[in-house]
Protein backbone atom coordinates (compact mmCIF):
# COMPACT_ATOMS: atom_id res chain seq x y z
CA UNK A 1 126.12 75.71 100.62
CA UNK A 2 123.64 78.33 101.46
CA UNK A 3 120.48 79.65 99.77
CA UNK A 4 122.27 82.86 98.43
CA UNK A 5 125.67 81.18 96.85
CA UNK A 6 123.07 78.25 95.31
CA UNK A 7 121.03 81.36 93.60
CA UNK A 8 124.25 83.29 92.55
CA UNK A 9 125.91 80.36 90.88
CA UNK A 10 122.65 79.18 89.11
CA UNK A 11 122.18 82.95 87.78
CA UNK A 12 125.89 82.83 87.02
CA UNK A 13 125.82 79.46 85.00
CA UNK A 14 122.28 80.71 82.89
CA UNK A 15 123.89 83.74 82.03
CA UNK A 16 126.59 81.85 80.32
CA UNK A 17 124.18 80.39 78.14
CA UNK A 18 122.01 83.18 77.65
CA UNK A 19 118.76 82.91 80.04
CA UNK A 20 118.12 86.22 81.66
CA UNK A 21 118.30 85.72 85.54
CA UNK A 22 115.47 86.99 87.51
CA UNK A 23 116.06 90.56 88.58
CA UNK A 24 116.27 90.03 92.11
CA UNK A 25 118.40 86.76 91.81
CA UNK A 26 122.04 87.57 93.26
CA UNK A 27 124.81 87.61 90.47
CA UNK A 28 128.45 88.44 91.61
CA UNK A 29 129.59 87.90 88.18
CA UNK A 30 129.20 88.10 85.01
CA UNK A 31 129.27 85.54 81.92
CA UNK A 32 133.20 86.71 81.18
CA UNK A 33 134.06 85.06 84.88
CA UNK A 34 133.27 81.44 84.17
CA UNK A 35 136.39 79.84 82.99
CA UNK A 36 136.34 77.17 80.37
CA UNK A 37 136.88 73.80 82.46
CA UNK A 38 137.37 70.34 81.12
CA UNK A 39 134.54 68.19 81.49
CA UNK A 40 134.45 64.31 82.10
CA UNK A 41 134.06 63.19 78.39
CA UNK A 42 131.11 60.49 79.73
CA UNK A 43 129.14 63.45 80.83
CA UNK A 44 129.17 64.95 77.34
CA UNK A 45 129.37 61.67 75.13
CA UNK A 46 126.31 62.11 72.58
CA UNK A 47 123.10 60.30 73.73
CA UNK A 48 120.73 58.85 71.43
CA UNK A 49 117.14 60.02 70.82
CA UNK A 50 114.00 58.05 70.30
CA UNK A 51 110.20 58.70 69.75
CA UNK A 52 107.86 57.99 72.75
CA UNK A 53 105.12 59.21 71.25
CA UNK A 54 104.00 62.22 68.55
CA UNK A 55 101.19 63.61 66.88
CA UNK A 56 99.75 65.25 70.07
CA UNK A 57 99.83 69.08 68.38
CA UNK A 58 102.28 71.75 69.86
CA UNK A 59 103.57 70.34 73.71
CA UNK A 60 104.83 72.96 75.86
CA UNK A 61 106.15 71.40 79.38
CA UNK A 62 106.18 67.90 81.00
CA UNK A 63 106.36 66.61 84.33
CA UNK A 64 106.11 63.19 85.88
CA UNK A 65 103.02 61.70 88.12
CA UNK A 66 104.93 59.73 89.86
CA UNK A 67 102.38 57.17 89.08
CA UNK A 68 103.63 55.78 86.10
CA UNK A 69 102.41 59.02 83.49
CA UNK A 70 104.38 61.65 81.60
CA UNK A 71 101.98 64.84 81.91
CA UNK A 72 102.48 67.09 78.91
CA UNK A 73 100.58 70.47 78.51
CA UNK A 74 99.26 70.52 74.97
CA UNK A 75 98.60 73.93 73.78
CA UNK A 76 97.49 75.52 70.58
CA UNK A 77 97.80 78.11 68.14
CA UNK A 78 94.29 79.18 68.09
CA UNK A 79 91.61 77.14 70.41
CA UNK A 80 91.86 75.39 73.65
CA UNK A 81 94.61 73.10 75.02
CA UNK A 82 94.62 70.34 77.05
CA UNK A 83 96.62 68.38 79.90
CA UNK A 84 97.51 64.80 78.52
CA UNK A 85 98.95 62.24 79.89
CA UNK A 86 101.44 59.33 78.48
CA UNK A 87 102.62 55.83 79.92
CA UNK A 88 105.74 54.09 79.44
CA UNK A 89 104.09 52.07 75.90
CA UNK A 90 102.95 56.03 74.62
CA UNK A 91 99.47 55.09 75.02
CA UNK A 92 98.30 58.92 75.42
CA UNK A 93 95.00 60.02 77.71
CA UNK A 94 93.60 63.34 78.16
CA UNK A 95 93.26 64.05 81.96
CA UNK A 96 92.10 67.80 81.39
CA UNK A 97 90.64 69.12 78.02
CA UNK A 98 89.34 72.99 76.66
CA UNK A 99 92.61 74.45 78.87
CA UNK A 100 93.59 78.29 77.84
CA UNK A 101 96.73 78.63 77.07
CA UNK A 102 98.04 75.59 79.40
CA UNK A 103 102.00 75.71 80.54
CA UNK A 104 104.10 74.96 83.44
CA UNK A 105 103.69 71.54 85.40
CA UNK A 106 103.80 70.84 89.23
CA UNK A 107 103.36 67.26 90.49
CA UNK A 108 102.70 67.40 94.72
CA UNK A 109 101.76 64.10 95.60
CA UNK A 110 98.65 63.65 94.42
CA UNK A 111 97.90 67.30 93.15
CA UNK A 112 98.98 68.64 89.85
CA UNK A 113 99.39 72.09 89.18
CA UNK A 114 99.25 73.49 85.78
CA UNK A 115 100.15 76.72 84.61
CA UNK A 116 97.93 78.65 82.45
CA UNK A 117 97.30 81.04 80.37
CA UNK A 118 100.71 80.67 78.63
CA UNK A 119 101.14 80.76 74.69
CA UNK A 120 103.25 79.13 72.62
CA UNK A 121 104.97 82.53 71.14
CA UNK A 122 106.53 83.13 74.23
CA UNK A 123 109.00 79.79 73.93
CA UNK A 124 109.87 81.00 69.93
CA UNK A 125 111.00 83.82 71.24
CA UNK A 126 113.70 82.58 73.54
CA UNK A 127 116.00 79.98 72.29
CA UNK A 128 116.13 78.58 76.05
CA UNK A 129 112.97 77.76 76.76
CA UNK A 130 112.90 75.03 79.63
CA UNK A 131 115.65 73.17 82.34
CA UNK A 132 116.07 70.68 84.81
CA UNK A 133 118.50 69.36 86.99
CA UNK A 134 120.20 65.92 86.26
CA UNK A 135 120.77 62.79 88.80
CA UNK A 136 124.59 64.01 87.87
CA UNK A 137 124.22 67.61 89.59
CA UNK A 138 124.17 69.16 86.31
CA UNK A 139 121.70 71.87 84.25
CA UNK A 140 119.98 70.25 80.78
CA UNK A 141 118.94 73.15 78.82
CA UNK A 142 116.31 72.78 76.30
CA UNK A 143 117.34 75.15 73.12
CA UNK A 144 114.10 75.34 71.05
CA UNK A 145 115.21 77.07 67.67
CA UNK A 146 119.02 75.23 68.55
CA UNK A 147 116.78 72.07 68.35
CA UNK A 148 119.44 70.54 71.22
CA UNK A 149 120.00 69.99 74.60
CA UNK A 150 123.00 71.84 76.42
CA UNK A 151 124.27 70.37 79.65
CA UNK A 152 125.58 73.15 81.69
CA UNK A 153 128.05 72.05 84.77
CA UNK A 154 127.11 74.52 87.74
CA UNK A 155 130.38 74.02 89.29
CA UNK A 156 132.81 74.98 86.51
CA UNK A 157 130.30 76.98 84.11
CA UNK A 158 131.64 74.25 81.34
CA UNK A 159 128.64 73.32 78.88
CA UNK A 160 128.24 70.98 76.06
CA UNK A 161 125.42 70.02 73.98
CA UNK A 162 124.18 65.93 74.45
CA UNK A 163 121.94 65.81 72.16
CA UNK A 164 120.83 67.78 68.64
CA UNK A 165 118.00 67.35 66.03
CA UNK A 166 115.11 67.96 68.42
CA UNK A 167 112.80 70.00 66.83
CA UNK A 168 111.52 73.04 69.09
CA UNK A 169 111.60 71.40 71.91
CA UNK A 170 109.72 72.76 74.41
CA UNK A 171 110.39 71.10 77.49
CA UNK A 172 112.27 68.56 79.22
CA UNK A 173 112.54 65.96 82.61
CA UNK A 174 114.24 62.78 83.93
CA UNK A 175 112.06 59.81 84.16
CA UNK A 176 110.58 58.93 87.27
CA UNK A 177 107.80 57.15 88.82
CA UNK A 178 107.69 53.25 87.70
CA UNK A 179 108.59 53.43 84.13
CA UNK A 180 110.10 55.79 82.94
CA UNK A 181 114.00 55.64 82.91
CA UNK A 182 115.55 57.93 85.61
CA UNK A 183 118.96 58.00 83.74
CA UNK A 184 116.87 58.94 80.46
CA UNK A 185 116.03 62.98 79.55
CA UNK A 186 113.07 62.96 77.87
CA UNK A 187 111.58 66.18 76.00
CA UNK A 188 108.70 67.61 74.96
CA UNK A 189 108.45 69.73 71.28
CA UNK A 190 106.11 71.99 69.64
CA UNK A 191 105.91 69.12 66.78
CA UNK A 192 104.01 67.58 69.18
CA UNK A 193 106.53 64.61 70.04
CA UNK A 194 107.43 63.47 72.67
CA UNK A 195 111.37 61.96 72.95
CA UNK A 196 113.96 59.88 74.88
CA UNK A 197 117.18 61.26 75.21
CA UNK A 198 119.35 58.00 76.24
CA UNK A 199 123.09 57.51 77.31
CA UNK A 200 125.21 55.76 74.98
């Protein structure tokens, strides 16, 4: 499939569930031509959550090292953030401190990229606030104020939510690097925990 049906479909699908497409992303339709589809009932069965770690203030995004850390910005109400990162037990390090505003992730090898100058009001603000595609081919949608995770199928438009009770949750990623599960979503909140979202 080519660059421009990819970006169409992926505008398509987010405008299904609300998230504003980028102006200049291609959309031949709108939200009214995605027709409900049946979904494999594995792919929505609910998926248990667990604690990897929590009392790290208000965490906005996560990424993976690729060396056996969970990177998590940490940002703040008032005051600095800082980049932090967590292993596989939740022992938690801080690999940047006094960060502005500190967002968006990039691993690249061995460079990491961190967005910032980001606040925290601009995730309240939108109930989707963060995505990532599955090892399935699918779109997990983090819905802060929903508190939930909505798996979106990019094929059929068909979405379901996996998981629920997540306070403001931030962001979220499938493990990887030695670890962390690759089958297992974790996310990020603004409760400053860090979870596992596990298949049943």
């Amino acid at each position: 499939m080519g660059r421009r049906a990819r970006s169409t479909r992926v505008a398509v699908v987010l405008a299904a569930v609300g998230v504003a497409p980028l102006a200049t992303a291609p959309v031949a339709a709108g939200p009214a031509a995605i027709a409900p589809a049946a979904a494999d009932p594995a792919a929505c069965a609910p998926r248990s959550v667990t604690t990897v770690a929590s009392g790290l203030g208000v965490l906005e995004n996560l990424a993976f090292d690729e060396r056996g850390g969970l990177l998590v910005s940490n940002t703040s109400f008032v005051g600095p953030g800082a980049l932090r990162r967590i292993t596989p037990d939740g022992s938690v390090t801080t690999v940047l401190p006094e960060v502005t505003g500190p967002g968006g992730i990039v691993v690249d090898g061995p460079t990491v990229c961190l967005n910032v100058g980001n606040t925290t009001v601009s995730g309240l603000l939108s109930m989707p606030d963060d995505l990532t595609i599955g090892p399935d081919g699918a779109l997990y949608i983090a819905l802060n104020l929903g508190g939930a995770v909505l798996r979106v199928d990019p094929a059929t438009g068909h979405s379901c939510r996996i998981a629920e009770g997540i306070p403001l949750m931030s962001s979220l990623a499938f493990g990887s690097g030695p670890g962390w599960d690759p089958n297992v979503l974790y996310t990020t909140g603004f409760d400053g925990t860090v979870r596992a979202v596990h298949p049943v």
